[in-house]
N, C-alpha and C. Protein backbone atom coordinates (compact mmCIF):
# COMPACT_ATOMS: atom_id res chain seq x y z
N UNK A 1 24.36 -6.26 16.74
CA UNK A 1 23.08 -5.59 16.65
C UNK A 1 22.85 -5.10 15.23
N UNK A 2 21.67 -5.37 14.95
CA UNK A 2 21.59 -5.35 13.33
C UNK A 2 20.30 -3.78 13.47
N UNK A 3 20.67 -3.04 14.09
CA UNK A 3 19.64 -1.91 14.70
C UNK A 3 19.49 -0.72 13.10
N UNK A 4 21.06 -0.81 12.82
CA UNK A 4 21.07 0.59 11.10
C UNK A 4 20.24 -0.59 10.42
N UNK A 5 20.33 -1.60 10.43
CA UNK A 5 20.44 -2.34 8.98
C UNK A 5 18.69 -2.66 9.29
N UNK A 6 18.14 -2.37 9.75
CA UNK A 6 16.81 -2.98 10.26
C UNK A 6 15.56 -2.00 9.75
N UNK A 7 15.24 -2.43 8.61
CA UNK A 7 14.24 -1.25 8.08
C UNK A 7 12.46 -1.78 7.96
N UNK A 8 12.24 -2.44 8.49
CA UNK A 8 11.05 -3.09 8.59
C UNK A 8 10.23 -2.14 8.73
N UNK A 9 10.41 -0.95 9.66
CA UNK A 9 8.92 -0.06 10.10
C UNK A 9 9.15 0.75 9.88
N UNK A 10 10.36 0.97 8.57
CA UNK A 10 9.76 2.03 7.52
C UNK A 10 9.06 2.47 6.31
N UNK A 11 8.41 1.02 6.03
CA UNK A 11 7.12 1.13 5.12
C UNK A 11 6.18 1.80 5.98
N UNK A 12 5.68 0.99 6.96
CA UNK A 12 4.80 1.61 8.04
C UNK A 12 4.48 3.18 8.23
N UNK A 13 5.87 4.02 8.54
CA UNK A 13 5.59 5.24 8.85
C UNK A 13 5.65 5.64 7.84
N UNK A 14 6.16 5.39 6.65
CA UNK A 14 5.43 6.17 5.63
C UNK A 14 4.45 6.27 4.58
N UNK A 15 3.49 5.19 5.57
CA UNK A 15 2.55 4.92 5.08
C UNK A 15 1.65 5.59 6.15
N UNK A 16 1.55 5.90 7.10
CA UNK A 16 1.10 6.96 8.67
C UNK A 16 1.50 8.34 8.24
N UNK A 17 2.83 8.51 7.39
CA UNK A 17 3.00 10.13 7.22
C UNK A 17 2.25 10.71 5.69
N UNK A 18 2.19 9.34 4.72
CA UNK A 18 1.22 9.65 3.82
C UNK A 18 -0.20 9.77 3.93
N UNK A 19 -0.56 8.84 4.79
CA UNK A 19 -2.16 9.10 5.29
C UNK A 19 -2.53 10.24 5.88
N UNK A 20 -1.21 10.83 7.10
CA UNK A 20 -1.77 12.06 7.79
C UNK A 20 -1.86 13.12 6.72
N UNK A 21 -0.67 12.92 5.72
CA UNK A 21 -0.46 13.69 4.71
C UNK A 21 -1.85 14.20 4.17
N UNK A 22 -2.89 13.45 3.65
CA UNK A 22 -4.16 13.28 2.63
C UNK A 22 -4.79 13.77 3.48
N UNK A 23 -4.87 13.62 4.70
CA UNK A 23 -6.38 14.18 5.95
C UNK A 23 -5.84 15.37 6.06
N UNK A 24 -4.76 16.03 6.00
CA UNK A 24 -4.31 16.89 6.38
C UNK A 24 -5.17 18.17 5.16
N UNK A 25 -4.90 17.92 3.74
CA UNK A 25 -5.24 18.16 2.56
C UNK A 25 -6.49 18.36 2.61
N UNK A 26 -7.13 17.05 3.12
CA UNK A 26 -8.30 16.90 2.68
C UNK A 26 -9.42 17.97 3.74
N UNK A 27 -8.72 18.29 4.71
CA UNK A 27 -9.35 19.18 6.27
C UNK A 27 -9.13 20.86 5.46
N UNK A 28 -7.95 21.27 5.18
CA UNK A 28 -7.43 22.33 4.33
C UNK A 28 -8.52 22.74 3.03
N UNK A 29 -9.25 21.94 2.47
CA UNK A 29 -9.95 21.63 1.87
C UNK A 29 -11.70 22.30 2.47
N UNK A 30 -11.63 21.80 2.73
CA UNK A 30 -13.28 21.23 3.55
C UNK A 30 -13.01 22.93 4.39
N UNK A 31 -12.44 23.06 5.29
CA UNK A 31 -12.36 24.49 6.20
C UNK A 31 -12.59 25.70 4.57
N UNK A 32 -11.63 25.59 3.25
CA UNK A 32 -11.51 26.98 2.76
C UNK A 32 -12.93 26.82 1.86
N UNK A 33 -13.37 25.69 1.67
CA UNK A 33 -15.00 25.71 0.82
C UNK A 33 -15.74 25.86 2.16
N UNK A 34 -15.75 26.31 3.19
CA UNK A 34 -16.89 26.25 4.12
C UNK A 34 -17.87 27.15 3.68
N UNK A 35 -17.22 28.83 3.79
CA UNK A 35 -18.24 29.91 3.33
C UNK A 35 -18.82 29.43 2.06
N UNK A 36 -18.31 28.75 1.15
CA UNK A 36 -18.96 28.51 0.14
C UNK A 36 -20.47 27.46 0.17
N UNK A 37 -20.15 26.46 1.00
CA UNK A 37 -20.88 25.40 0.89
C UNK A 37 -21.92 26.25 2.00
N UNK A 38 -21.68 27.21 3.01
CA UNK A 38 -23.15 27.71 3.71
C UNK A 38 -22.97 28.30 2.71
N UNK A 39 -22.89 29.25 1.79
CA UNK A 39 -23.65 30.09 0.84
C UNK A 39 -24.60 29.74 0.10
N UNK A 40 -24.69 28.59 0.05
CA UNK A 40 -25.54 27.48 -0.89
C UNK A 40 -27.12 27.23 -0.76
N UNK A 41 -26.99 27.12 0.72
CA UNK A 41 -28.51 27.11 0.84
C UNK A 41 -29.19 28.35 1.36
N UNK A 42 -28.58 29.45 0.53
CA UNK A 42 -29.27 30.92 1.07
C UNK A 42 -29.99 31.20 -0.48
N UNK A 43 -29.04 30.44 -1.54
CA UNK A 43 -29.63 30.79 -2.46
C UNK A 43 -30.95 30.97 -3.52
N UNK A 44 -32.08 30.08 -2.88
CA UNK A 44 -32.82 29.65 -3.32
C UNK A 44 -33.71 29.87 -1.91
N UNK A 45 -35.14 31.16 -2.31
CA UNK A 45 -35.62 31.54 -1.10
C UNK A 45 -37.35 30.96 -1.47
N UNK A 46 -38.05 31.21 -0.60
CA UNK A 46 -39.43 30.44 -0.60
C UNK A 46 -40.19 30.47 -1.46
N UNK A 47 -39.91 31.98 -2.38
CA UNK A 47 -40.65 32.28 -3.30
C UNK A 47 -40.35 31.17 -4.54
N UNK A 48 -39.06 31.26 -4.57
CA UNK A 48 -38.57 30.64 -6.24
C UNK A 48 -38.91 29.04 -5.21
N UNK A 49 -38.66 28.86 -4.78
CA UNK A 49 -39.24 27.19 -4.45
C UNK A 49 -40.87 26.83 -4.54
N UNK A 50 -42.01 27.84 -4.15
CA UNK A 50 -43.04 28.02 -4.40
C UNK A 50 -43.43 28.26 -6.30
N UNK A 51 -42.90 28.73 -6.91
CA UNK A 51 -42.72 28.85 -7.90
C UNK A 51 -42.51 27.66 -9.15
N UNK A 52 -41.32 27.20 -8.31
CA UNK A 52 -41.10 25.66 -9.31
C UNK A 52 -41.86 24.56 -9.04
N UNK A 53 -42.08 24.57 -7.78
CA UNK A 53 -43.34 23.84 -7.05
C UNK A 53 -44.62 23.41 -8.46
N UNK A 54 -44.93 24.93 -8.13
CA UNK A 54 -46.28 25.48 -8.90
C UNK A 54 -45.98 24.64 -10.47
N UNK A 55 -45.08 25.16 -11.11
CA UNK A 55 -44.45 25.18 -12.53
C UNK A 55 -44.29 23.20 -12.77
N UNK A 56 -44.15 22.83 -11.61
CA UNK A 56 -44.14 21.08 -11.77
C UNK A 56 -45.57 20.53 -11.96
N UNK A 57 -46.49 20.90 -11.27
CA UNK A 57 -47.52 20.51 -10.86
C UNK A 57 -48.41 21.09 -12.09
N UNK A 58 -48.40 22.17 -13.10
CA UNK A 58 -48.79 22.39 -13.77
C UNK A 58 -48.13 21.64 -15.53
N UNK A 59 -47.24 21.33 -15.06
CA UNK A 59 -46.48 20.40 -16.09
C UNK A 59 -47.62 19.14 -15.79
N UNK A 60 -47.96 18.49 -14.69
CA UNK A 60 -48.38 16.80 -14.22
C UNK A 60 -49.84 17.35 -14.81
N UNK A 61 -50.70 18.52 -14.81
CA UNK A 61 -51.47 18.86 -15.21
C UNK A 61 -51.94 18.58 -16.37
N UNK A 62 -50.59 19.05 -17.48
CA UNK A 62 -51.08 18.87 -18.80
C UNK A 62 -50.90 17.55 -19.44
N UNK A 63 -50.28 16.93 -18.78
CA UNK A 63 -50.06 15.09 -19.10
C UNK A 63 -51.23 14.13 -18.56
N UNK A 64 -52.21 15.42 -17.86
CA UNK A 64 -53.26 14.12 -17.21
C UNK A 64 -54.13 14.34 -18.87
């Protein structure tokens, strides 16, 4: 029985323990920027969007 000497499906799993490895990272990731990434769209409220709005359209104004 050639069972020690038989290493074929250990590229495999460590190519399954490097992948889980990266999702693992990459989840660790994504969860500790969460509060950050909702903080994002609080920043910018109707007024200042009404504003730049305005400020574009008066730019297309002076080019007519």
């Amino acid at each position: 029985m050639n069972l020690l000497e038989d290493e074929t499906a250990q590229g495999s799993a460590e190519l399954v323990l490097l992948f889980g490895g990266i999702i693992v990272i990459a989840l660790v990731a994504l969860i500790s920027y969460q509060s950050y990434l909702k903080g994002l769209g609080n920043e910018i409220n109707g007024t200042q969007l009404n504003e730049t709005t305005n400020d574009i359209l008066n730019l297309t104004n002076k080019f007519q």
